[in-house]
PDB file of N, CA and C in Angstrom:
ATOM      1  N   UNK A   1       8.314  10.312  -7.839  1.00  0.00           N
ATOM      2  CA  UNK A   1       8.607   8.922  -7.589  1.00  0.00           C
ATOM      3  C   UNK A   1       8.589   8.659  -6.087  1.00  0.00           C
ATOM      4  N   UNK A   2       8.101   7.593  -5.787  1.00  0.00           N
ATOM      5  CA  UNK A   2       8.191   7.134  -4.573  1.00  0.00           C
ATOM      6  C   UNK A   2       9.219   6.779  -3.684  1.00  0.00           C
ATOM      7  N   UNK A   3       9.523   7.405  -2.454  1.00  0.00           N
ATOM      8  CA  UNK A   3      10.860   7.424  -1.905  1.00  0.00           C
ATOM      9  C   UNK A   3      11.150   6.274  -1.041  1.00  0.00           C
ATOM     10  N   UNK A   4       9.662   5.736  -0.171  1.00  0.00           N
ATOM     11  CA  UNK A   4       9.639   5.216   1.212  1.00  0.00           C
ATOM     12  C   UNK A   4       8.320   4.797   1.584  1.00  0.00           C
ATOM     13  N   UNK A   5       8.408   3.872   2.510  1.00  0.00           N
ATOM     14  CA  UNK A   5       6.997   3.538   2.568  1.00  0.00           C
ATOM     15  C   UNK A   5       6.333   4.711   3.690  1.00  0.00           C
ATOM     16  N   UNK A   6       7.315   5.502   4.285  1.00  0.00           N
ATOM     17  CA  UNK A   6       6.460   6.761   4.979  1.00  0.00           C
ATOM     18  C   UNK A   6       5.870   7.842   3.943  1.00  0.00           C
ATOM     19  N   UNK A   7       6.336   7.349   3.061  1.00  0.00           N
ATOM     20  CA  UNK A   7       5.864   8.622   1.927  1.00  0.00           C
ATOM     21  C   UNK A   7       4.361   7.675   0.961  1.00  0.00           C
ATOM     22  N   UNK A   8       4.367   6.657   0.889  1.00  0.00           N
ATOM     23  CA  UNK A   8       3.445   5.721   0.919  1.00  0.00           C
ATOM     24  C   UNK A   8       2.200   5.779   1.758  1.00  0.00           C
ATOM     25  N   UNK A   9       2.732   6.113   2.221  1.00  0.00           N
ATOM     26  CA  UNK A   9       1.577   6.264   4.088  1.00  0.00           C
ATOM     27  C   UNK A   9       0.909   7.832   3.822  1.00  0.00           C
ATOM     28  N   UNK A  10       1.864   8.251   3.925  1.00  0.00           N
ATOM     29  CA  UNK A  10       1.340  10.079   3.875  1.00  0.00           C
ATOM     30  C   UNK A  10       0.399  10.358   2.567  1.00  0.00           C
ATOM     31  N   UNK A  11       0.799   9.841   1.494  1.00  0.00           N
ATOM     32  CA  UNK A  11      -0.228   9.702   0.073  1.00  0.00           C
ATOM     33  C   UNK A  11      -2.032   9.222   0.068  1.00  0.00           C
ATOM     34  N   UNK A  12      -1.096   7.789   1.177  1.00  0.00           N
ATOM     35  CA  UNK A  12      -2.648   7.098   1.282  1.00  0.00           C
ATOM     36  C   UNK A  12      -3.687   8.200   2.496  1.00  0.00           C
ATOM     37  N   UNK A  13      -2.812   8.867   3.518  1.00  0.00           N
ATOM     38  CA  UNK A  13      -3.731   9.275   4.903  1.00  0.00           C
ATOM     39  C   UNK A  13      -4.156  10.636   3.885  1.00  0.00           C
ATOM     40  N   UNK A  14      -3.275  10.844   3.216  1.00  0.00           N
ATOM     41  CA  UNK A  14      -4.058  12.394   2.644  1.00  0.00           C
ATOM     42  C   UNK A  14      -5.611  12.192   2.139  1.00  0.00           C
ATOM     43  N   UNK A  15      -5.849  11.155   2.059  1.00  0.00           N
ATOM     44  CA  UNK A  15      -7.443  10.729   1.264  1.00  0.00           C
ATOM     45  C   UNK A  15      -8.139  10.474   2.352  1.00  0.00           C
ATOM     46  N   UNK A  16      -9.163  11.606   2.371  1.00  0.00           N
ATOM     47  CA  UNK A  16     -10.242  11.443   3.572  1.00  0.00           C
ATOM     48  C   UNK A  16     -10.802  10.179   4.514  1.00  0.00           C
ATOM     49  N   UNK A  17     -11.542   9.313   3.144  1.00  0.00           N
ATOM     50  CA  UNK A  17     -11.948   8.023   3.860  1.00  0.00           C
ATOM     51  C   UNK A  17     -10.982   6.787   4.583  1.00  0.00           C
ATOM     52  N   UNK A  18      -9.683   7.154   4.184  1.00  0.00           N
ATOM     53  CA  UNK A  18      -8.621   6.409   5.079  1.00  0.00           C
ATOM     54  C   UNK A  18      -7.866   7.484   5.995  1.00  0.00           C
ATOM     55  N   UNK A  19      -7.804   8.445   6.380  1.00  0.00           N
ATOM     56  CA  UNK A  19      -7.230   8.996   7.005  1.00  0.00           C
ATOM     57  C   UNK A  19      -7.835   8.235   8.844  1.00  0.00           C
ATOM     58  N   UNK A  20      -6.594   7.881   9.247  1.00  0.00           N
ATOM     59  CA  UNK A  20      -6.397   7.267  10.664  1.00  0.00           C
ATOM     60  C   UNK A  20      -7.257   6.051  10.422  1.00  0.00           C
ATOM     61  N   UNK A  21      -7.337   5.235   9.201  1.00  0.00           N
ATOM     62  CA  UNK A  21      -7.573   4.192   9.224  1.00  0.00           C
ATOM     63  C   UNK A  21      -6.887   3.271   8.412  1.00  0.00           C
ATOM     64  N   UNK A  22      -5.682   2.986   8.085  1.00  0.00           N
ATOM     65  CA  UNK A  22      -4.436   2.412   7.890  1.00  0.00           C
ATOM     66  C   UNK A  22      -3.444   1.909   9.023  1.00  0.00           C
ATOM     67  N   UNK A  23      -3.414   0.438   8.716  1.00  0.00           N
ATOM     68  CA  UNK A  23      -2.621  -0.146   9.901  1.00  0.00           C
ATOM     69  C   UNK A  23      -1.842  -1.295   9.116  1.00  0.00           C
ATOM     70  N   UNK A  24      -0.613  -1.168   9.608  1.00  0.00           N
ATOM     71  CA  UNK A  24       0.452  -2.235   9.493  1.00  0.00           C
ATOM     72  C   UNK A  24      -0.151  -3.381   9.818  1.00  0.00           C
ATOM     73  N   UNK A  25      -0.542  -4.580   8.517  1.00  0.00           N
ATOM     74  CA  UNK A  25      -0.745  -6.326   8.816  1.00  0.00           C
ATOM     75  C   UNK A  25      -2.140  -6.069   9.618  1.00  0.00           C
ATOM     76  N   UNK A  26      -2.716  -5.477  10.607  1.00  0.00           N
ATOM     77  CA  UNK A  26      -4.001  -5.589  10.825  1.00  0.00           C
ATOM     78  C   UNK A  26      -4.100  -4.859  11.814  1.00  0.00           C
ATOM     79  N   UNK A  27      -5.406  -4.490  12.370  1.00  0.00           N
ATOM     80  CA  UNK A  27      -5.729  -3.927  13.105  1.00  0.00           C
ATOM     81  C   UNK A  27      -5.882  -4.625  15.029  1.00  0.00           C
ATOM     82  N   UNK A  28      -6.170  -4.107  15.819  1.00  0.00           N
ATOM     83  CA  UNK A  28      -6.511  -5.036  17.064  1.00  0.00           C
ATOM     84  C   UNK A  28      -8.026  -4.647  17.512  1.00  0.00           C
ATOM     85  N   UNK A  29      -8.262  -3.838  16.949  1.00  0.00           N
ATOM     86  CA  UNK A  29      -9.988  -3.292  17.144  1.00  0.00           C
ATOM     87  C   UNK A  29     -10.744  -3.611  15.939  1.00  0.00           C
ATOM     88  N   UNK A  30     -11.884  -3.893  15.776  1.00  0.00           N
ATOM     89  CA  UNK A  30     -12.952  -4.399  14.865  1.00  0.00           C
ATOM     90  C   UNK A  30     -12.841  -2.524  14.138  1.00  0.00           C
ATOM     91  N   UNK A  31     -12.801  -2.185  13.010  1.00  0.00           N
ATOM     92  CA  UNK A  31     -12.967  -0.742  12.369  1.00  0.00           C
ATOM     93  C   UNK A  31     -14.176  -0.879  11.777  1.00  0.00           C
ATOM     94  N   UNK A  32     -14.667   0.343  11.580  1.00  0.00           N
ATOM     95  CA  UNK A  32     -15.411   0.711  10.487  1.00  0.00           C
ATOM     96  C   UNK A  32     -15.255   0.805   9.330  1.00  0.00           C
ATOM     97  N   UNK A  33     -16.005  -0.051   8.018  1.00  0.00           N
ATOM     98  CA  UNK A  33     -15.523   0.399   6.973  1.00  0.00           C
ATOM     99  C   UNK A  33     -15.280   1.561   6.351  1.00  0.00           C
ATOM    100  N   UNK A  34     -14.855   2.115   5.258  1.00  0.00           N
ATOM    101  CA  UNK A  34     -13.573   1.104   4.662  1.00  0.00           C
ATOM    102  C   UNK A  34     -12.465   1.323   5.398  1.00  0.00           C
ATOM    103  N   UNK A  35     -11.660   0.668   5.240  1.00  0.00           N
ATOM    104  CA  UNK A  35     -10.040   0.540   6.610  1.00  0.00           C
ATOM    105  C   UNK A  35      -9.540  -0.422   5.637  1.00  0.00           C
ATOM    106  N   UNK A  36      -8.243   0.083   5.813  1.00  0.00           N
ATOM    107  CA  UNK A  36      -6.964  -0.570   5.136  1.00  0.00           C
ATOM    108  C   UNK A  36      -5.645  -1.401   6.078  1.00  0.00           C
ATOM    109  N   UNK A  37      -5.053  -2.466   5.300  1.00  0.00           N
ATOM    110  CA  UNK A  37      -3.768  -3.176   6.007  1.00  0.00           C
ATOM    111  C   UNK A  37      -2.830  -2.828   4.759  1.00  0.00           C
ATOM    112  N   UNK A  38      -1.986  -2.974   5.686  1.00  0.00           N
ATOM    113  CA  UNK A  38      -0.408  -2.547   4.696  1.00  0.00           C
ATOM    114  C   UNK A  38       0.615  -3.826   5.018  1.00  0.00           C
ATOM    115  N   UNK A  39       1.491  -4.394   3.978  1.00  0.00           N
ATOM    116  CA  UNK A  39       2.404  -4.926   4.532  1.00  0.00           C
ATOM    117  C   UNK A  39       3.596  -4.532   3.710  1.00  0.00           C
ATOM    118  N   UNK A  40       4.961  -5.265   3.610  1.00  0.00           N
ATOM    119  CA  UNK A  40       5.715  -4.311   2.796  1.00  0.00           C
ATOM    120  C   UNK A  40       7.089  -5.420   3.395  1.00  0.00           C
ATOM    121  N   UNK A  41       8.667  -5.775   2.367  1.00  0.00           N
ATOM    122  CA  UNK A  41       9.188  -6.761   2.156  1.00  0.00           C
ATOM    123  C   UNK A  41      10.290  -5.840   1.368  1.00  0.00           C
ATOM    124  N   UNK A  42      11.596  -6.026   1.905  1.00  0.00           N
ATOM    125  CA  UNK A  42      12.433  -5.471   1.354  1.00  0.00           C
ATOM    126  C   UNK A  42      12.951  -6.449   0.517  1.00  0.00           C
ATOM    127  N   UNK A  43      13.884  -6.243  -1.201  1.00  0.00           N
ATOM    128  CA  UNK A  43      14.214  -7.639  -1.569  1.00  0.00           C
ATOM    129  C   UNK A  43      15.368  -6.691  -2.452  1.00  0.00           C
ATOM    130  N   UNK A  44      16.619  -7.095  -2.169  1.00  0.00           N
ATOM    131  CA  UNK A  44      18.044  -6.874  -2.939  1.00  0.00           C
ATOM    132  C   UNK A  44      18.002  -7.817  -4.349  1.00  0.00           C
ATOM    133  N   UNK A  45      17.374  -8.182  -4.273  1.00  0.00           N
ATOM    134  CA  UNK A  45      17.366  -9.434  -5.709  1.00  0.00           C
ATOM    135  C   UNK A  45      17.637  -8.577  -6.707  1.00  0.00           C
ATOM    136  N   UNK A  46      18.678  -8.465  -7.261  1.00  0.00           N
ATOM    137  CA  UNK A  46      18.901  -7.640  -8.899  1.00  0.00           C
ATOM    138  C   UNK A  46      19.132  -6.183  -8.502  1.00  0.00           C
ATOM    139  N   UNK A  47      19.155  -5.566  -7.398  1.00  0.00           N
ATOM    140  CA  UNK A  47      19.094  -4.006  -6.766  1.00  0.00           C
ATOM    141  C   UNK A  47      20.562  -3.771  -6.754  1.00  0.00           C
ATOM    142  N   UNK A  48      20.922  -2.966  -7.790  1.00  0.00           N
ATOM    143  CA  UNK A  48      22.303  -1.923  -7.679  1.00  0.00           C
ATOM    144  C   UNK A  48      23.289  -2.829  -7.137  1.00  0.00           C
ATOM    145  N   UNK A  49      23.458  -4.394  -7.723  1.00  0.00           N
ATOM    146  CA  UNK A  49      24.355  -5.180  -6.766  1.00  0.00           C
ATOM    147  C   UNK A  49      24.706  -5.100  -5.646  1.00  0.00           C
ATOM    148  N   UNK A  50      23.772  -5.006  -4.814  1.00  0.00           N
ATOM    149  CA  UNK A  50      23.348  -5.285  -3.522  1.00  0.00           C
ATOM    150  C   UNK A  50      24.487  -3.913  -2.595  1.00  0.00           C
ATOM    151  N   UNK A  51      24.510  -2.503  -3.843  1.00  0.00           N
ATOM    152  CA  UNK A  51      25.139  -1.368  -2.847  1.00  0.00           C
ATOM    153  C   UNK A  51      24.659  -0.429  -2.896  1.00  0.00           C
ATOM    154  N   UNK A  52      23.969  -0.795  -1.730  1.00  0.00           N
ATOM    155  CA  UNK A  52      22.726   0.623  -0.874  1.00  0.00           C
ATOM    156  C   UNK A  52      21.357   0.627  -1.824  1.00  0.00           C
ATOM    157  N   UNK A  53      20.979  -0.382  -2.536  1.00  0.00           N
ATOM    158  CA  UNK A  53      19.301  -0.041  -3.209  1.00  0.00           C
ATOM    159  C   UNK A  53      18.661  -1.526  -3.039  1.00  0.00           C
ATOM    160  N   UNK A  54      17.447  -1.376  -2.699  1.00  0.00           N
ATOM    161  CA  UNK A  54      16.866  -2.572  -2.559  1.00  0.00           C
ATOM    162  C   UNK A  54      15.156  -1.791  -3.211  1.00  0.00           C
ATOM    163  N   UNK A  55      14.624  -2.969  -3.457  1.00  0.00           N
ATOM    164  CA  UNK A  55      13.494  -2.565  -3.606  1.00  0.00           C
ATOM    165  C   UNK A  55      11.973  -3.064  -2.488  1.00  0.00           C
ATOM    166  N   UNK A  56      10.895  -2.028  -2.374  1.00  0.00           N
ATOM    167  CA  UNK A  56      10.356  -2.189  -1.829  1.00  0.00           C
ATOM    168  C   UNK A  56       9.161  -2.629  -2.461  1.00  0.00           C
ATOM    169  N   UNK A  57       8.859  -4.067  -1.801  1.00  0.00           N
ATOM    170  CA  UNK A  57       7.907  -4.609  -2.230  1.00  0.00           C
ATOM    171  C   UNK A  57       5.960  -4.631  -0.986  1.00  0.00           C
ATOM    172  N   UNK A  58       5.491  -3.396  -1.923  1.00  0.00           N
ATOM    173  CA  UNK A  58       4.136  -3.028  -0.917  1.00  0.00           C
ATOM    174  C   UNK A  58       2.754  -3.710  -1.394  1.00  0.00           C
ATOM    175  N   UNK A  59       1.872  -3.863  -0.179  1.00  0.00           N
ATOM    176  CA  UNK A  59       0.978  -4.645  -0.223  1.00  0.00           C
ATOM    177  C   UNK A  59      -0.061  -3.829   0.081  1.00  0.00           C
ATOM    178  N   UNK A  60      -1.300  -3.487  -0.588  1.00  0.00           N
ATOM    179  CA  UNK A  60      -2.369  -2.736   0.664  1.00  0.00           C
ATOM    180  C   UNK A  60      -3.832  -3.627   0.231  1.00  0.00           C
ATOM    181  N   UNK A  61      -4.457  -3.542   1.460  1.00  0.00           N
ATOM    182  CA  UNK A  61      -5.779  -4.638   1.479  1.00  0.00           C
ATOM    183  C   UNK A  61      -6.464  -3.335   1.626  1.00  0.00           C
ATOM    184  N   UNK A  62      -7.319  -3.226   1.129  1.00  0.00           N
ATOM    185  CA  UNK A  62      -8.532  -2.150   1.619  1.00  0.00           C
ATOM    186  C   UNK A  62      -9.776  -2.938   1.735  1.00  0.00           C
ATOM    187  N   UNK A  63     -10.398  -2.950   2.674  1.00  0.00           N
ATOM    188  CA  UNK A  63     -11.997  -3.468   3.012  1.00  0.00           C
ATOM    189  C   UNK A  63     -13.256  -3.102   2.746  1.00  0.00           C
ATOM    190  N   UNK A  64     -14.025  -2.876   2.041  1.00  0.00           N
ATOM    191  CA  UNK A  64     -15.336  -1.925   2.048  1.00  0.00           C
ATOM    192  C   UNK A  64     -16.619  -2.416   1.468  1.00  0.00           C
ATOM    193  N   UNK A  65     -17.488  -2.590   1.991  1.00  0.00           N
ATOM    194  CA  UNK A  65     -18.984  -3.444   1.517  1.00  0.00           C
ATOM    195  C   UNK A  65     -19.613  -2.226   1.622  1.00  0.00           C
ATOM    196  N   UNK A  66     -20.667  -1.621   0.297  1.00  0.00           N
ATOM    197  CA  UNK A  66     -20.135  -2.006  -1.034  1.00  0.00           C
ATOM    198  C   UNK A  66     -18.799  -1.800  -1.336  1.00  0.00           C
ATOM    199  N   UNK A  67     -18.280  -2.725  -2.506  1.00  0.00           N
ATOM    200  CA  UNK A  67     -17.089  -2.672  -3.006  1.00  0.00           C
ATOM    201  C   UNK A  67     -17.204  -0.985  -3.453  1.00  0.00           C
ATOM    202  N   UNK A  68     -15.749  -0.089  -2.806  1.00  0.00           N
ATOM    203  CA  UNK A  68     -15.802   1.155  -3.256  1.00  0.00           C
ATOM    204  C   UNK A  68     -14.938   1.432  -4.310  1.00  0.00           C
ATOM    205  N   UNK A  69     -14.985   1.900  -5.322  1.00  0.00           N
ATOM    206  CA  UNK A  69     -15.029   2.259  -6.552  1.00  0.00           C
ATOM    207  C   UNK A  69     -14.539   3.352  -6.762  1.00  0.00           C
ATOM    208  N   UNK A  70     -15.028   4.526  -6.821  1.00  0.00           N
ATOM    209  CA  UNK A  70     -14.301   5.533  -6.264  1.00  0.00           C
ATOM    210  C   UNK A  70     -13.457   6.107  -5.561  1.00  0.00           C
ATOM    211  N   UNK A  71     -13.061   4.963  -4.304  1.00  0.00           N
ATOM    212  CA  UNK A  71     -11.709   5.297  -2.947  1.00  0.00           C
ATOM    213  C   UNK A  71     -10.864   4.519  -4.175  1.00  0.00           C
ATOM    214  N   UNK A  72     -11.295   3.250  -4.921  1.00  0.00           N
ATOM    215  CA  UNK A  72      -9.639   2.532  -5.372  1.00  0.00           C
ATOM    216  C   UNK A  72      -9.367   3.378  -6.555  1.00  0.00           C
ATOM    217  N   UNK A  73     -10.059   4.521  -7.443  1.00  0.00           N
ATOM    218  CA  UNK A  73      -9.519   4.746  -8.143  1.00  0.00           C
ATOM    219  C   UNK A  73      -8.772   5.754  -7.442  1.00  0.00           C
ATOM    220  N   UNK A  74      -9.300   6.598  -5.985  1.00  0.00           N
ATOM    221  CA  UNK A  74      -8.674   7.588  -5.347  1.00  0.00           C
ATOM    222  C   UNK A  74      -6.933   7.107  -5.209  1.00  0.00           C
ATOM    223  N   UNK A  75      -6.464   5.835  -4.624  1.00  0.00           N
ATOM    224  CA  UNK A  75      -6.052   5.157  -4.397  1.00  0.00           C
ATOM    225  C   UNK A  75      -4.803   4.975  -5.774  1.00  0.00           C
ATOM    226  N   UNK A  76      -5.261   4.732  -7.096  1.00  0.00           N
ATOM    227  CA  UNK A  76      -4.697   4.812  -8.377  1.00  0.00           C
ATOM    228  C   UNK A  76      -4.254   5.884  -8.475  1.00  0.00           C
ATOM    229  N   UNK A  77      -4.805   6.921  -8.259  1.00  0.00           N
ATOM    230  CA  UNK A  77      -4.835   8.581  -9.008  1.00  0.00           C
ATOM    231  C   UNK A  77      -3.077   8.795  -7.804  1.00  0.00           C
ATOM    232  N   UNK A  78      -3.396   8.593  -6.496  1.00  0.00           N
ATOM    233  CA  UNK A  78      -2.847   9.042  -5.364  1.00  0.00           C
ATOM    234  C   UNK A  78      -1.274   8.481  -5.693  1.00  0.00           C
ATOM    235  N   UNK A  79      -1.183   7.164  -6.144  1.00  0.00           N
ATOM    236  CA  UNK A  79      -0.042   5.981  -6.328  1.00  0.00           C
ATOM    237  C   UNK A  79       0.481   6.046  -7.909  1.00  0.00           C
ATOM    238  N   UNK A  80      -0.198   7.146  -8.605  1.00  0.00           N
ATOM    239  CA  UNK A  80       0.179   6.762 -10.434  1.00  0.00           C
ATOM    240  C   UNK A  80       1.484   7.070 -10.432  1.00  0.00           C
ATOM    241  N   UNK A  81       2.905   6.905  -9.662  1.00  0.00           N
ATOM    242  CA  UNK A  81       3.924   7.175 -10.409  1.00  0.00           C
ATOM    243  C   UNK A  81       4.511   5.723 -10.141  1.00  0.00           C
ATOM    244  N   UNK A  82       3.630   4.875  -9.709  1.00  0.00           N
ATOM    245  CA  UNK A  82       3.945   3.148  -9.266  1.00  0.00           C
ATOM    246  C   UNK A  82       3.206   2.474 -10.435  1.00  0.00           C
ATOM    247  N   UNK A  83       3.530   1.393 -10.706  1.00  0.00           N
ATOM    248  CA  UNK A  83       2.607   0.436 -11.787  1.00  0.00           C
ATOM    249  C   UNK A  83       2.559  -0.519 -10.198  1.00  0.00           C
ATOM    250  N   UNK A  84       1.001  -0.284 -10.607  1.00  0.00           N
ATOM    251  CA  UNK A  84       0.242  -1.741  -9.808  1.00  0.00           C
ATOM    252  C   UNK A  84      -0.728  -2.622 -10.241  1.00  0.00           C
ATOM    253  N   UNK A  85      -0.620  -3.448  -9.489  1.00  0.00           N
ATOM    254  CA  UNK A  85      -1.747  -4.875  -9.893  1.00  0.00           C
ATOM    255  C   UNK A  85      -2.560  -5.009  -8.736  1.00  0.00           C
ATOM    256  N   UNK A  86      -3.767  -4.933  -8.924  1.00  0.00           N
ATOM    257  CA  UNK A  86      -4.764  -4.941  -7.984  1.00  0.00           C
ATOM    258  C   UNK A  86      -5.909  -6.403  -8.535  1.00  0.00           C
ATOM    259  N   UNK A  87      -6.603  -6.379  -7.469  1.00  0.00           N
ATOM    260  CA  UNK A  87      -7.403  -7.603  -7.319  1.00  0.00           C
ATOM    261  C   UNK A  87      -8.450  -7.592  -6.445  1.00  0.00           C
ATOM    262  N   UNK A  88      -9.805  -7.765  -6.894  1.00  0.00           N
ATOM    263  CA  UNK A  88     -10.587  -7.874  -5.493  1.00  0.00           C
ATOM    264  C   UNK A  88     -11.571  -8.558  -5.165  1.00  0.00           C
ATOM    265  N   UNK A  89     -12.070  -9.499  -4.207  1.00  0.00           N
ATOM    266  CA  UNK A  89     -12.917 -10.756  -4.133  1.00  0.00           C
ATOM    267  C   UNK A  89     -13.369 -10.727  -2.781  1.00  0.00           C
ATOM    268  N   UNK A  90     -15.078 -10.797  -2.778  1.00  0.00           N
ATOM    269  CA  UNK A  90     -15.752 -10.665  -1.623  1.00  0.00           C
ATOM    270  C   UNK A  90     -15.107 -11.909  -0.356  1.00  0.00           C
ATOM    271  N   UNK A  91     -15.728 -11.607   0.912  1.00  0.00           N
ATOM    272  CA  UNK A  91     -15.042 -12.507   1.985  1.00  0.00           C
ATOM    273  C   UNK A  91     -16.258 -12.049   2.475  1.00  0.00           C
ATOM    274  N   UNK A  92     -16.968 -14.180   2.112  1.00  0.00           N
ATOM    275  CA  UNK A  92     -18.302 -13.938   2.736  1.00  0.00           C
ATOM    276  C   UNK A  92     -18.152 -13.840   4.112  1.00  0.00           C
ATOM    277  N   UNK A  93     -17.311 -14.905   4.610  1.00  0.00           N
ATOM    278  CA  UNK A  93     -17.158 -15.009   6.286  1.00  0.00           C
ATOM    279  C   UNK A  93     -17.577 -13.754   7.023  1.00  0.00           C
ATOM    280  N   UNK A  94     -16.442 -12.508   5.867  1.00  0.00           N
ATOM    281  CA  UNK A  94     -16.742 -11.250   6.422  1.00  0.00           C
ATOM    282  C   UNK A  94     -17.571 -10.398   6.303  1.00  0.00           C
ATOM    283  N   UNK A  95     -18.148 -10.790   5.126  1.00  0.00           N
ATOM    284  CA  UNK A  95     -19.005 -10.116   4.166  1.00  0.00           C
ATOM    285  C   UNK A  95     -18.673  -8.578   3.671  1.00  0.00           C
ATOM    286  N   UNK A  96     -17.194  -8.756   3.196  1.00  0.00           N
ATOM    287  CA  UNK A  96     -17.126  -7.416   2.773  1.00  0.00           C
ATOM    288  C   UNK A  96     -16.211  -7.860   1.741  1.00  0.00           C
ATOM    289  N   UNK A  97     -16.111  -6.748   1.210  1.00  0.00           N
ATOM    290  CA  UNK A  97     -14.777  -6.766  -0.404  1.00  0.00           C
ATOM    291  C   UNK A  97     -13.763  -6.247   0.310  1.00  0.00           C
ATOM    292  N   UNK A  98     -12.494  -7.315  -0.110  1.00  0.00           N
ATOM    293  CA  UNK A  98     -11.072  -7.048  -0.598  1.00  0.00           C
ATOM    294  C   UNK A  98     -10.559  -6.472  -1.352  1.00  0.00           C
ATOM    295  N   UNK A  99     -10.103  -5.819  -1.846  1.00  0.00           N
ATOM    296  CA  UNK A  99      -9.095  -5.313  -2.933  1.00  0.00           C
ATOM    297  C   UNK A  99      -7.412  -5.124  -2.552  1.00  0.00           C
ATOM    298  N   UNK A 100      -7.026  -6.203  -3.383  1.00  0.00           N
ATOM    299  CA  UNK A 100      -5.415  -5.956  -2.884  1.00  0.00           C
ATOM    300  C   UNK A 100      -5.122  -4.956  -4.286  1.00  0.00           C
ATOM    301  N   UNK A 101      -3.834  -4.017  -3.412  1.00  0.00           N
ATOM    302  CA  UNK A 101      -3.036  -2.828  -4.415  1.00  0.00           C
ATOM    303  C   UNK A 101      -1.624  -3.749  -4.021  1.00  0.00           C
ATOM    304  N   UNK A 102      -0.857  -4.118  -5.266  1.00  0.00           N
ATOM    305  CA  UNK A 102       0.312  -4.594  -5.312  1.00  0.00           C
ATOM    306  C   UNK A 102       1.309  -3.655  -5.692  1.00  0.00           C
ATOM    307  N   UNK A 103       2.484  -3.407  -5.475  1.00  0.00           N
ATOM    308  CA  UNK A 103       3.437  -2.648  -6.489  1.00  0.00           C
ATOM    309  C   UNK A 103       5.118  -2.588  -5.726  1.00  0.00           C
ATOM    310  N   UNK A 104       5.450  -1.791  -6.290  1.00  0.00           N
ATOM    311  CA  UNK A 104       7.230  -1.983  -6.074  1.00  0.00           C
ATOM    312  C   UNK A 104       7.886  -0.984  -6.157  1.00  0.00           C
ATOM    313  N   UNK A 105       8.962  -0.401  -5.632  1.00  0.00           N
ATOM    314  CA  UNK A 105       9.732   0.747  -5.649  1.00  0.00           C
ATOM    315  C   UNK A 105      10.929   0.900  -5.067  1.00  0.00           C
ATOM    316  N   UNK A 106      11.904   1.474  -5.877  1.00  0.00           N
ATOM    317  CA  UNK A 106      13.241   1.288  -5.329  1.00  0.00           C
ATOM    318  C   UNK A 106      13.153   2.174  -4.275  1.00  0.00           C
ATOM    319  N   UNK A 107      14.334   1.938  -3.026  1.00  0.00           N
ATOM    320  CA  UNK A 107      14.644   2.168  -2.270  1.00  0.00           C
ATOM    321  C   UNK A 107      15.810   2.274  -1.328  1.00  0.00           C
ATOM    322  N   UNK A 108      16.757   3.886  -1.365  1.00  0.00           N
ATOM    323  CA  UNK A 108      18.273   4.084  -1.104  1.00  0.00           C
ATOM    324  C   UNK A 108      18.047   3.361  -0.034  1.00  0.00           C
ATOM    325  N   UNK A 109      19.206   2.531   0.237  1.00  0.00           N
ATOM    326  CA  UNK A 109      19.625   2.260   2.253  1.00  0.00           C
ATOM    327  C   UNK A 109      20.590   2.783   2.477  1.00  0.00           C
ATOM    328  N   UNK A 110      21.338   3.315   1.575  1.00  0.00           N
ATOM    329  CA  UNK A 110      22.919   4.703   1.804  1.00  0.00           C
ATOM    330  C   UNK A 110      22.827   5.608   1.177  1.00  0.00           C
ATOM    331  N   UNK A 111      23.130   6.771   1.775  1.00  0.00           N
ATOM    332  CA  UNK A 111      23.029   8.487   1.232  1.00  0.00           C
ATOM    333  C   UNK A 111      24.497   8.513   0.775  1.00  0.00           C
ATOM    334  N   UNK A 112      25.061   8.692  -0.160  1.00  0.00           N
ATOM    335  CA  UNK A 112      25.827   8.334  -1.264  1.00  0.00           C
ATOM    336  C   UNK A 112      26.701   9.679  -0.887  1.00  0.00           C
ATOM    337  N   UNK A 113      28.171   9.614  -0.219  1.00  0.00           N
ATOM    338  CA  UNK A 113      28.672  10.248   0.230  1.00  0.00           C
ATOM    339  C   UNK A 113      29.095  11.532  -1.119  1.00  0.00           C
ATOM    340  N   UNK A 114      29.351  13.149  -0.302  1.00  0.00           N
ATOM    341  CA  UNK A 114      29.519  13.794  -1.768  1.00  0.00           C
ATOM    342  C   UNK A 114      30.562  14.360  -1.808  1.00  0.00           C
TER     343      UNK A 114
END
């Protein structure tokens, strides 16, 4: 199970074609495809009555013309202990494919004294 979004991170860089190409909300240099954005939203709504669990709500955009097929199932295989909802729709402007990975995971904010 998923602990953190650093453990999120480390899952996704372990996969070749994104390794050092994952960036928080966007990049500041033009990348090479494929390259990924991450964003991510903490929300107590319904979490352990709001003592020490919140859940983490993650976002990832991946970019790649052709649409890659093989990295998003890499991507599935890498993330299967999450249920996600994904989506993906060309951006002519950019001329490349989107694919958003949606999903959710609890997350301690207190180490539960012993």
């Amino acid at each position: 199970m998923i602990r953190s979004v650093e453990e999120v991170l480390a899952r996704l860089e372990s996969l070749p074609q994104l390794r050092n190409k994952i960036a928080y909300d966007h990049f500041s240099e033009p990348q090479q495809l494929p390259f990924a954005a991450y964003t991510f939203d903490a929300d107590t709504d319904g979490a352990d009555d709001y003592k020490g669990v919140a859940y983490i709500d993650f976002n990832l955009e991946l970019y790649a013309d052709p649409r890659d097929l093989p990295l998003e199932l890499e991507i599935l295989k890498t993330l299967d202990d999450v249920e996600i909802t994904s989506d993906s729709e060309y951006i002519e402007a950019e001329r490349m494919y989107q694919t958003t990975f949606s999903f959710r995971f609890p997350y301690k904010l207190t180490t539960p004294k012993e």
